[in-house]
Protein backbone atom coordinates (compact mmCIF):
# COMPACT_ATOMS: atom_id res chain seq x y z
CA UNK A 1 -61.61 -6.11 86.31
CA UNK A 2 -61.48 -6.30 82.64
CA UNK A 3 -64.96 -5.79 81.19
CA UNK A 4 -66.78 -5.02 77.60
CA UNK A 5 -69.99 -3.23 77.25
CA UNK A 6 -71.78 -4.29 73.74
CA UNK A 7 -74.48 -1.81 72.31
CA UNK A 8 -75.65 1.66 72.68
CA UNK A 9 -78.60 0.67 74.82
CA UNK A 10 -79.56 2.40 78.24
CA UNK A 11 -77.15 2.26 80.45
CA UNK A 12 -74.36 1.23 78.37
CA UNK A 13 -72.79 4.49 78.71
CA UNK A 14 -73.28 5.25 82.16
CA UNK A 15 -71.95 1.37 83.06
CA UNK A 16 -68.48 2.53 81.37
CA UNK A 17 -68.13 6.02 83.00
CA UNK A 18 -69.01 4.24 86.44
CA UNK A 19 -66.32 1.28 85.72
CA UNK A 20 -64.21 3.68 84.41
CA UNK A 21 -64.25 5.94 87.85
CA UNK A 22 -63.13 3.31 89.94
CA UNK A 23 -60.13 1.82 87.65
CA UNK A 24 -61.83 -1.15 85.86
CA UNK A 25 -60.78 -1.52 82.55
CA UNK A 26 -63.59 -1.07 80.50
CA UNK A 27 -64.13 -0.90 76.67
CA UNK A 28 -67.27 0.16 75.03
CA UNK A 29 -67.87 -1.56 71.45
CA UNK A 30 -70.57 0.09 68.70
CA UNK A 31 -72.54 -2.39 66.65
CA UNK A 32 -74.77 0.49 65.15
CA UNK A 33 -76.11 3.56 66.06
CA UNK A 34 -75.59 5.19 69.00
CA UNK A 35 -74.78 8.91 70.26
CA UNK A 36 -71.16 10.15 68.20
CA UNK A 37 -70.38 12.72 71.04
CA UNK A 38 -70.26 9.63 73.60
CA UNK A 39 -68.53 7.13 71.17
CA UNK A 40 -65.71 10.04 70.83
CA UNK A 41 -65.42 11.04 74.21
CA UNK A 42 -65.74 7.48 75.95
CA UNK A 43 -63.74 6.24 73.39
CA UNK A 44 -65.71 3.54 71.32
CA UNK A 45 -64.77 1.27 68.75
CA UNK A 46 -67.63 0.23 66.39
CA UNK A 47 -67.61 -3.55 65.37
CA UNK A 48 -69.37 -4.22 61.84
CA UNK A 49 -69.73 -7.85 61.73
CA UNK A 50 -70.31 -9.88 64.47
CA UNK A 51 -67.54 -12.76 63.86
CA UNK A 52 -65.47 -9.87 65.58
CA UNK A 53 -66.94 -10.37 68.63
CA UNK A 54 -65.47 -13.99 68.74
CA UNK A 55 -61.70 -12.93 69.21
CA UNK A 56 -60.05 -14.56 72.17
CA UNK A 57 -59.37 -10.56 73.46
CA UNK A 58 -62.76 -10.23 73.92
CA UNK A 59 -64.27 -13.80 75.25
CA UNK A 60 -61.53 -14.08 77.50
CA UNK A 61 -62.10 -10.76 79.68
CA UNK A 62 -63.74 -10.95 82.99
CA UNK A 63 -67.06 -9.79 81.75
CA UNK A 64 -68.96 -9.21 78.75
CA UNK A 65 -72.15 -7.32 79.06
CA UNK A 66 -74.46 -6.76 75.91
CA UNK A 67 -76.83 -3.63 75.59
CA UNK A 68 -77.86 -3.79 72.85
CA UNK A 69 -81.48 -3.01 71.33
CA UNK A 70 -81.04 -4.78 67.80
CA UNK A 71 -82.96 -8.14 67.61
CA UNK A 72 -80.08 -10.42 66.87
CA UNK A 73 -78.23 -8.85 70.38
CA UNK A 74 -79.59 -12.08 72.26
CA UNK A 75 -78.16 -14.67 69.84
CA UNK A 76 -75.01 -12.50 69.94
CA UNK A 77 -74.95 -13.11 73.17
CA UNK A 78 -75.66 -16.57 73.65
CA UNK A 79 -73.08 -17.56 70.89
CA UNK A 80 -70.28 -15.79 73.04
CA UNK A 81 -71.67 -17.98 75.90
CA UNK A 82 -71.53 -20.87 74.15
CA UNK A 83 -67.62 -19.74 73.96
CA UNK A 84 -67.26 -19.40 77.03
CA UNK A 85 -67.33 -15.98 77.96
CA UNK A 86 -69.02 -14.54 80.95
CA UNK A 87 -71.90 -12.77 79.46
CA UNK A 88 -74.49 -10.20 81.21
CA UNK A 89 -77.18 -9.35 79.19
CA UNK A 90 -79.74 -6.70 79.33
CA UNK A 91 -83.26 -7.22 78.08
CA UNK A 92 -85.14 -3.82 77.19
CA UNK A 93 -88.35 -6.32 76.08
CA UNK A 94 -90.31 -8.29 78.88
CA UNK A 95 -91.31 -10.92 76.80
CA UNK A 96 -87.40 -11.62 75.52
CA UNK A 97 -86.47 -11.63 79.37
CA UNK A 98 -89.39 -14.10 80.25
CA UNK A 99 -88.23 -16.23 77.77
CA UNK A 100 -84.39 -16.15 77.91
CA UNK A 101 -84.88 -16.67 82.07
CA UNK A 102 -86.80 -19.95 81.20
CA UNK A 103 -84.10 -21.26 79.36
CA UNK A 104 -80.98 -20.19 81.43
CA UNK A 105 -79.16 -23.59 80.32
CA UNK A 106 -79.84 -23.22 76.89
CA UNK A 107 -78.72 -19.92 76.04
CA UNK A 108 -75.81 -19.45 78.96
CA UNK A 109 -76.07 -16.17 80.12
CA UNK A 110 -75.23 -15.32 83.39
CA UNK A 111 -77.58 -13.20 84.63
CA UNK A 112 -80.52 -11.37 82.61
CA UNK A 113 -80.95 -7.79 83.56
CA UNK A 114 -84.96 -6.51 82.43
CA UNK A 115 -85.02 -2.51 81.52
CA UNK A 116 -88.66 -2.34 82.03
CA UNK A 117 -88.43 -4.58 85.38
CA UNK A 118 -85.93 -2.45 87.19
CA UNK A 119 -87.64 0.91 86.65
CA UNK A 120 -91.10 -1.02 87.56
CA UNK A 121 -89.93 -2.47 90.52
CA UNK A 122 -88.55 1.05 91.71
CA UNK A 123 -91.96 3.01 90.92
CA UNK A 124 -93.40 0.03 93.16
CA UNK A 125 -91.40 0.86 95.89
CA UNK A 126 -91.60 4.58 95.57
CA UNK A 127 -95.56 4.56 95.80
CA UNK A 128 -95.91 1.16 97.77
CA UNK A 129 -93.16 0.73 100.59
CA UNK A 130 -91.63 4.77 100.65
CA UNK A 131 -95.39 6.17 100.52
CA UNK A 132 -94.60 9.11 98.01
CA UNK A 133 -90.92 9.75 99.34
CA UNK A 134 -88.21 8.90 96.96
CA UNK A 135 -85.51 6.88 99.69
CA UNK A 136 -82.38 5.61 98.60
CA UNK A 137 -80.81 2.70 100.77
CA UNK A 138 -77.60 2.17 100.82
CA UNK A 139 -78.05 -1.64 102.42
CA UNK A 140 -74.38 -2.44 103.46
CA UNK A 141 -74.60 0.49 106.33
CA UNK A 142 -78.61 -0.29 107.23
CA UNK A 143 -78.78 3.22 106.28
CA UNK A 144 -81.52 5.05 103.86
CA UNK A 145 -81.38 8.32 102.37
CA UNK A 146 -84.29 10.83 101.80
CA UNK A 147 -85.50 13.54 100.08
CA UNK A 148 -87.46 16.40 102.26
CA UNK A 149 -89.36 19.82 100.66
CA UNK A 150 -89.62 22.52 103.55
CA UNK A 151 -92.87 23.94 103.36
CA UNK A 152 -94.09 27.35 104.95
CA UNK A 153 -94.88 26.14 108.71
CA UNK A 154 -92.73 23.43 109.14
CA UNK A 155 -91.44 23.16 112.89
CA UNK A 156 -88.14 23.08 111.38
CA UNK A 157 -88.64 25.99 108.73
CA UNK A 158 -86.14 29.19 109.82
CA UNK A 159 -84.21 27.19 112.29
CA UNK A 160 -80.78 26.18 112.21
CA UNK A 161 -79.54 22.76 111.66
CA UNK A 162 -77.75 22.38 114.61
CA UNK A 163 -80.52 23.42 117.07
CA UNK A 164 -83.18 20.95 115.32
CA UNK A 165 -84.06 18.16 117.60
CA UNK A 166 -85.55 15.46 114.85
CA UNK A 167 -81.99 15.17 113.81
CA UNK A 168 -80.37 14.00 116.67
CA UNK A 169 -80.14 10.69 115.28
CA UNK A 170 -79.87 12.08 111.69
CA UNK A 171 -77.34 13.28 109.30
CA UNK A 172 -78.48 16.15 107.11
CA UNK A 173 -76.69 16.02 103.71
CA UNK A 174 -77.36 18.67 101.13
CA UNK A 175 -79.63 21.49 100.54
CA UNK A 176 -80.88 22.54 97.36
CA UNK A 177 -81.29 26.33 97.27
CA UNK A 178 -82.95 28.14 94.18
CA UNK A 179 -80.54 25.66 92.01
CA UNK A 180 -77.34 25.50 94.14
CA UNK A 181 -76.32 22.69 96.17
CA UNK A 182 -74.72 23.40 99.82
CA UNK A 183 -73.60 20.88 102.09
CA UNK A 184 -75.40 21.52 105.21
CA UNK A 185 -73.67 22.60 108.67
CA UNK A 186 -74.40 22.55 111.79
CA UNK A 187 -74.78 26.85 111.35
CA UNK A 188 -77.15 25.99 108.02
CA UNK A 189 -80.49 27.71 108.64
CA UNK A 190 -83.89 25.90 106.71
CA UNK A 191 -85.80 28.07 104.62
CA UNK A 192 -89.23 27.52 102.75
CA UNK A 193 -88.32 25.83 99.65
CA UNK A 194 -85.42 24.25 100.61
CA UNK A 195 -84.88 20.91 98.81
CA UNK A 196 -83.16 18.49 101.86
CA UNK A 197 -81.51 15.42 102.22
CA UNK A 198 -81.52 13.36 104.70
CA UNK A 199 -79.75 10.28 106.25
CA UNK A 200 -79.59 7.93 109.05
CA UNK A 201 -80.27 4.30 110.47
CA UNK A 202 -83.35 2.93 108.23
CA UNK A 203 -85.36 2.91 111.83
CA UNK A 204 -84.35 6.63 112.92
CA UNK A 205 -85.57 7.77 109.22
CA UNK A 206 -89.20 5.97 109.75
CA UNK A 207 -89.33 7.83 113.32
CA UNK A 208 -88.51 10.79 111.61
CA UNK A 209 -91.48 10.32 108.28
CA UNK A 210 -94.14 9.58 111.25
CA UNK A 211 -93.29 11.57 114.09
CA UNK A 212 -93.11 14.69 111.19
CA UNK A 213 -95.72 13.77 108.60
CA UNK A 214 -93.78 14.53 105.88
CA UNK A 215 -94.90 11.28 104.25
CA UNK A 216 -99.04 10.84 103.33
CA UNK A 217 -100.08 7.70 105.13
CA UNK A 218 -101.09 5.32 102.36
CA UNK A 219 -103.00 1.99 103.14
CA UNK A 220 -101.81 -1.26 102.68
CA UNK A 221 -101.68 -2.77 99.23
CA UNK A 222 -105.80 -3.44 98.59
CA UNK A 223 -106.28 -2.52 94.91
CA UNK A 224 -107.70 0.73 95.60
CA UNK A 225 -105.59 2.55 94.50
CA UNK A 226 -105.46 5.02 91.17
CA UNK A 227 -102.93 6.29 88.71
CA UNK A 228 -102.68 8.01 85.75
CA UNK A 229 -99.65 7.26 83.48
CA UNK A 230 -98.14 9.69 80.76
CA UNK A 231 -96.49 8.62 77.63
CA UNK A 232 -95.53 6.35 75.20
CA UNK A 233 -92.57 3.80 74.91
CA UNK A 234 -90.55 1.07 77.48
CA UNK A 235 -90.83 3.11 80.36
CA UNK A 236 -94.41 4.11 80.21
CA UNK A 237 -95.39 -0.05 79.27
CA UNK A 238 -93.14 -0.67 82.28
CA UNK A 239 -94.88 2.00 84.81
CA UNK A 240 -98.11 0.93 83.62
CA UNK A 241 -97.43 -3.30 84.10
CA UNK A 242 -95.95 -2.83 88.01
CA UNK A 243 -98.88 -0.82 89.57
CA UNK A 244 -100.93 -3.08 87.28
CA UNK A 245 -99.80 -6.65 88.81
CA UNK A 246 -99.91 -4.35 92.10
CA UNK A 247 -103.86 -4.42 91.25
CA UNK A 248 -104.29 -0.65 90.98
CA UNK A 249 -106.13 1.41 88.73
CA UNK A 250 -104.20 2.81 86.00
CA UNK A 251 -105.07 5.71 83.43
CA UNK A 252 -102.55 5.67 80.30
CA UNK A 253 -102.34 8.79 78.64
CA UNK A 254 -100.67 10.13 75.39
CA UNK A 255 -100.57 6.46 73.84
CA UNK A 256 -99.16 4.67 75.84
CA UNK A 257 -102.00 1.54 75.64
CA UNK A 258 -100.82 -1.98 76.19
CA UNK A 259 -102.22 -5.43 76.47
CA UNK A 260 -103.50 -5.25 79.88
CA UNK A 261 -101.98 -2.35 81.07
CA UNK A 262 -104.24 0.19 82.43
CA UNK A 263 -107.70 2.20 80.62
CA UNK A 264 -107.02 4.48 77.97
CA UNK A 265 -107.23 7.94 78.03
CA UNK A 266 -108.82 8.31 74.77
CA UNK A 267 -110.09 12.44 74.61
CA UNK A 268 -107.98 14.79 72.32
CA UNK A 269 -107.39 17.56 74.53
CA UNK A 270 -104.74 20.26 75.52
CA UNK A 271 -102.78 18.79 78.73
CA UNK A 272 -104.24 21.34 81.43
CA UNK A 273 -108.04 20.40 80.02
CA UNK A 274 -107.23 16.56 80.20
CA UNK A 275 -105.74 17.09 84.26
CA UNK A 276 -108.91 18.33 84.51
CA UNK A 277 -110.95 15.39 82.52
CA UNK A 278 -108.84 12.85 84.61
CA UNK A 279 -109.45 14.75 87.94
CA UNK A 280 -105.58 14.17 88.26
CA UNK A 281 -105.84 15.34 92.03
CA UNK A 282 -108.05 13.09 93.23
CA UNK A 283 -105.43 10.19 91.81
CA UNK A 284 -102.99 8.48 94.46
CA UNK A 285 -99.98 9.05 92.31
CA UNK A 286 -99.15 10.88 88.57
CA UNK A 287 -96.03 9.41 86.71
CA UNK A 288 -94.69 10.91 83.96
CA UNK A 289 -92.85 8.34 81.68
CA UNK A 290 -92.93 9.84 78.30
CA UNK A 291 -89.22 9.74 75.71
CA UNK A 292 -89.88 13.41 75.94
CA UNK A 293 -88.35 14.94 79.09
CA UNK A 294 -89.72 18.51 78.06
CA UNK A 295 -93.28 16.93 78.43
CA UNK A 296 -92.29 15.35 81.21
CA UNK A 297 -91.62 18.60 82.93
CA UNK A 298 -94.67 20.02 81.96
CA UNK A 299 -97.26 17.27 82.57
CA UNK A 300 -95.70 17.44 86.11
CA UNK A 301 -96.34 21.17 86.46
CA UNK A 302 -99.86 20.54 85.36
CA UNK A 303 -100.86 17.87 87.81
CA UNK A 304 -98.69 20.13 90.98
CA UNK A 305 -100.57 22.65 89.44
CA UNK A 306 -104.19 20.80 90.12
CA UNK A 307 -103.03 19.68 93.59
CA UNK A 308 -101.67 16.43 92.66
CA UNK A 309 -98.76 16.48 95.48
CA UNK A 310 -97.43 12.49 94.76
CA UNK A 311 -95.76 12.77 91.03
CA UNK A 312 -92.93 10.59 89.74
CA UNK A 313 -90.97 12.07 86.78
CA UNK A 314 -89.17 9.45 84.49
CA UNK A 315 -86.30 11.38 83.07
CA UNK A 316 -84.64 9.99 79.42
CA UNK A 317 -81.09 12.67 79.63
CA UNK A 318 -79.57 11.93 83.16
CA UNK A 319 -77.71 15.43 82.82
CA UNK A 320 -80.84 16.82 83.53
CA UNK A 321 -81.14 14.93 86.97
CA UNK A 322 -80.20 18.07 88.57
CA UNK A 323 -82.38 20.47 86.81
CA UNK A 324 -85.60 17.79 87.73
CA UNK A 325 -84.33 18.00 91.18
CA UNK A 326 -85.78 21.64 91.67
CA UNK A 327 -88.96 20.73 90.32
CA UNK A 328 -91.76 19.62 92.65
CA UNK A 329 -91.79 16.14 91.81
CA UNK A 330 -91.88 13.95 94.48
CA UNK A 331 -90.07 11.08 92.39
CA UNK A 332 -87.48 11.73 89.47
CA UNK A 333 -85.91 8.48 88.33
CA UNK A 334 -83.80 7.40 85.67
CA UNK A 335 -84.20 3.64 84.02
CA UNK A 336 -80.37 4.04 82.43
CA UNK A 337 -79.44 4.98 85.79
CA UNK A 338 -80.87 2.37 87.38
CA UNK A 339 -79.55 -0.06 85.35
CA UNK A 340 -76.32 1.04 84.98
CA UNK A 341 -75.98 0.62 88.94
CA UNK A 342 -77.65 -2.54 89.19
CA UNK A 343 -74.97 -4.09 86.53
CA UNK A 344 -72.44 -2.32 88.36
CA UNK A 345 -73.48 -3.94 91.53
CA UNK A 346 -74.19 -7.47 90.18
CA UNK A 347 -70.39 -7.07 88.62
CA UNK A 348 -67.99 -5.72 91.72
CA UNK A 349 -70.27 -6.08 94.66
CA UNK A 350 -68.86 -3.83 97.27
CA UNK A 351 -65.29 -2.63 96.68
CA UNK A 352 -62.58 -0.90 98.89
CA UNK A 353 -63.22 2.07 96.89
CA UNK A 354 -66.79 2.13 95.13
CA UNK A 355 -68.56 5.03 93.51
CA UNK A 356 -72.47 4.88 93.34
CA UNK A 357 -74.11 5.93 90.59
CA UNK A 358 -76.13 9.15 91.93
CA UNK A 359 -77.65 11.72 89.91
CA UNK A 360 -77.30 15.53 90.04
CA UNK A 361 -74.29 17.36 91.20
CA UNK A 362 -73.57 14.87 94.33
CA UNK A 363 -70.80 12.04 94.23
CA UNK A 364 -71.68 9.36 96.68
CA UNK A 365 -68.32 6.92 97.99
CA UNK A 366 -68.11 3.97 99.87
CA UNK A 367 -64.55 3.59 101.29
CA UNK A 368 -62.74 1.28 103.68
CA UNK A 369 -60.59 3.11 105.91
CA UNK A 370 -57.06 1.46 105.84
CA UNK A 371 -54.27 1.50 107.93
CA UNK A 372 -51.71 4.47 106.71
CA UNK A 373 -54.65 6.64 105.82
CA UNK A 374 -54.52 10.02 107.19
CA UNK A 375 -58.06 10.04 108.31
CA UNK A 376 -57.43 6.66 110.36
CA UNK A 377 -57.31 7.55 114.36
CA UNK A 378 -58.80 10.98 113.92
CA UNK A 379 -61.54 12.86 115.20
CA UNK A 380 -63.96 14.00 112.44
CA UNK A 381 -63.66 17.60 113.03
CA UNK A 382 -59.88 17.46 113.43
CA UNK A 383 -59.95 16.37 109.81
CA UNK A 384 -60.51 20.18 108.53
CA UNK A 385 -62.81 18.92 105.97
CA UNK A 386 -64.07 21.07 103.13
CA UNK A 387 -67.82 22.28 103.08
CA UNK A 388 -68.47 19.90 100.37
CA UNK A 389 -67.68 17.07 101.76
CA UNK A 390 -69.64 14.93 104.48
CA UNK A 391 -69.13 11.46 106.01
CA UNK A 392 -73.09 10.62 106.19
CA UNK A 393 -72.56 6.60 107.08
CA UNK A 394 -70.26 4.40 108.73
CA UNK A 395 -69.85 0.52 109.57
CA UNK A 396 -67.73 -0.41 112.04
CA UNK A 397 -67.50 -4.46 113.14
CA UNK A 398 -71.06 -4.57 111.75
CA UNK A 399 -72.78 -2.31 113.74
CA UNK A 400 -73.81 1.08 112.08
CA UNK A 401 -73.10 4.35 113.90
CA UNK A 402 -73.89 7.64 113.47
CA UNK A 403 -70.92 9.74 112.30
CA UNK A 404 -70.90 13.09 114.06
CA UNK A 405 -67.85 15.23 114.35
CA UNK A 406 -66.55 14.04 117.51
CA UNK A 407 -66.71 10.42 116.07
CA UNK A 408 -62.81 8.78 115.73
CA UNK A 409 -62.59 6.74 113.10
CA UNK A 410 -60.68 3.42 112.92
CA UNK A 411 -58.76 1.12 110.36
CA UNK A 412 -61.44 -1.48 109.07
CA UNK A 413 -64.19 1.17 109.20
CA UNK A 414 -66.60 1.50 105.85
CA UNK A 415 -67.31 5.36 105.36
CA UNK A 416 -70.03 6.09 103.16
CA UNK A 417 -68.89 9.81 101.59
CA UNK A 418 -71.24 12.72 100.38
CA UNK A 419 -69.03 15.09 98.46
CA UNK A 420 -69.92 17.84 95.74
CA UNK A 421 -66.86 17.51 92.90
CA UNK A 422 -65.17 20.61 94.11
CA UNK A 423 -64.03 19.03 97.09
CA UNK A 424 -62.92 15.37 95.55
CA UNK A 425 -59.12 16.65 96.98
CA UNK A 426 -60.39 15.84 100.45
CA UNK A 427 -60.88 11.67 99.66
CA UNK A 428 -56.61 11.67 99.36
CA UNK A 429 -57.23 12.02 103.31
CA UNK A 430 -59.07 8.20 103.57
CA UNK A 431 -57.06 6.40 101.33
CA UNK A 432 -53.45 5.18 102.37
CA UNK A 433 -50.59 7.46 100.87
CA UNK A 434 -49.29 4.21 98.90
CA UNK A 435 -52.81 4.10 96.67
CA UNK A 436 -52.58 7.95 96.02
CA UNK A 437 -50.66 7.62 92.78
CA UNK A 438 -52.88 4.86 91.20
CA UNK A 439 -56.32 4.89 92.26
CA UNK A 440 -56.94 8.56 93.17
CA UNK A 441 -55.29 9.32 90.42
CA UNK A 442 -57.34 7.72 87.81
CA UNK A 443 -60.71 9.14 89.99
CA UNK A 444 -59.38 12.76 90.05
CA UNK A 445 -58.50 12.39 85.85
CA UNK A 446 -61.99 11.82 84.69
């Protein structure tokens, strides 16, 4: 597809890099502002007046999507709609996306992404439906992916991977080891500490969460409940509005206050005093949503340190997704992220070859095996894959099946791929020799 990203919003840059990686053609225009070391190494081109915009070379690509934070961005886009061009727009103010999704005929935008909505909608989900455990699904393999501390005591704490029963049913990922990232074996032995991930069938993950308790029941959505909300800014306001609407009790903290979004935390004091003040531990969940990611960190130290085990970290720099990964939040999100993959999604839908948007050192692929593809009528383990590289899903004729290493894998099958970047070489193996030289090509060049 031929697509161009507007604006230096959230997102924008991430949208590019992830269009980029699977061969879209993708150009990224400046209308002000905006980080110079990105414009120069994603190669922007800054437009200065906006009758630029209007060139048939531009209205006539596939897509247009606007991310842009200045207040004339939504007549911008609407006047290239008018045009005719197939515009995507992203809102980073509720009240602009309320208003623009009540008048979808007027303005003719295609579809209205909200900032604040997305990253809402996922701390719902992370406190309401995953009770504290940050899950990814991956919904086209009925698969979901989690993220597992071992603690001293755990039955599966000093035992090796391949001799623990629970995952039978299971595929374990990675392992996060005092800041490196192995791809577990069947030889991999658990230690305290270890940061694991998991996957399997969405039902063999929930018998794994109960049977295992490494998930605090929560009750069912009663109003009960009560958080306390750090910082200032679009993701703190958009925090603070979905547990709101969910009809909990929420504590903003370090200015965050908004019309009808949560109690203020009003007391100057240093942060460990006002954990104490708040009786942070005693809260069912701390988030951490501040434009400051090294008072993010800390904040989330403080409230581990007073016992508060259910924290969500908001992180602004997605490079330091892998850094937040050691820490002992429960939660670490990313709003550009977020909305970078939901544009994605809304734009290609699943592809042959797609590339999710993951953060941290692991690159997550979904790929459908073709005929001509080395990998096609092989055994798993005859495949000699590299350590960093794990088949954790696959599809076949709609039905999802385990992948284990004596699984043979057929043309028509869709493999969803854990790999770590040193061991990229290994996808030539699923792809059909007559792709090599223009798709994996362009992957392996960025």
């Amino acid at each position: 597809m031929d697509i161009v990203v507007i604006g230096s919003g959230a997102g924008a840059s991430l949208l590019v890099r992830g269009l980029r990686r699977e061969a879209h053609k993708a150009q990224w225009i400046l209308r002000e502002g905006g980080d110079k070391r990105l414009a120069w190494e994603l190669g922007a081109v800054r437009y200065t007046e906006d009758e630029a915009f209007f060139d048939e070379g531009i209205l006539g690509v596939d897509a247009v999507v606007v991310a842009d934070t200045s207040p004339s961005a939504a007549v911008l886009a609407a006047a290239m709609a008018k045009k005719g061009a197939a515009v995507y727009f992203v809102s980073y103010d509720d009240r602009l996306s309320r208003l623009l999704a009540a008048e979808p005929v007027q303005f003719g935008i295609r579809r209205i992404f909200d900032y604040g909505e997305i990253l809402g909608k996922r701390l719902f989900r992370f406190y309401y439906e995953e009770e504290g455990m940050q899950t990814e699904v991956f919904d086209q393999f009925g698969s979901a992916l989690i993220k597992v501390r071992v603690e001293k005591g755990d039955v599966f704490c000093g035992r090796r991977v391949r001799n623990i029963g629970a995952l039978e049913d299971l595929v374990l990922v990675t392992v996060n080891r005092g800041g490196r990232v192995l791809m577990a074996k069947g030889d991999t032995a658990l230690e305290e500490g270890d940061l694991v991930r998991i996957i399997g069938k969405v039902e063999a993950v929930d018998r794994f969460r109960r049977r295992y308790g490494v998930a605090v029941p929560r009750p069912e959505r009663d109003g009960d409940r009560r958080f306390i909300v750090f910082g200032e800014g679009a993701k703190a306001r958009a925090a603070q509005r979905a547990l709101v609407r969910a009809g909990a009790d929420v504590v903003t903290w370090g200015g965050a206050q908004t019309s009808g979004a949560g109690r203020p935390f009003l007391r100057d004091l240093s942060v460990t005093d006002a954990m104490e003040d708040m009786e942070v531990e005693r809260a069912d969940g701390f988030v951490a949503a501040s434009e400051d990611d090294g008072m993010n960190f800390l904040t989330v130290a403080a409230a581990r340190d007073r016992g508060q085990r259910h924290c969500a970290m908001c992180m602004c720099d997605t490079r330091l997704m892998k850094v937040a990964d050691r820490t002992q939040a429960e939660g670490i999100f990313s709003a550009d992220l977020l909305l970078a993959r939901e544009i994605k999604k809304a734009l290609l839908g699943p592809g042959d070859l797609s590339l999710h948007l993951f953060p941290g050192n692991l690159e997550i692929y979904e790929i459908v095996l073709k005929e001509g593809a080395q990998a096609a009528g092989k055994r798993i383990d005859e495949l000699s894959l590299s350590r960093g590289f794990l088949i954790g899903g696959l599809m076949r004729k709609g039905e999802s099946v385990t992948p284990k290493g004596y699984t043979a894998l057929e043309a028509g099958d869709r493999l969803l791929i854990f790999l770590l970047p040193e061991s990229d070489w290994d996808l030539r193996k699923f792809i059909p020799q007559r792709s090599v030289g223009s798709m994996i090509t362009e992957l392996f060049s960025l």
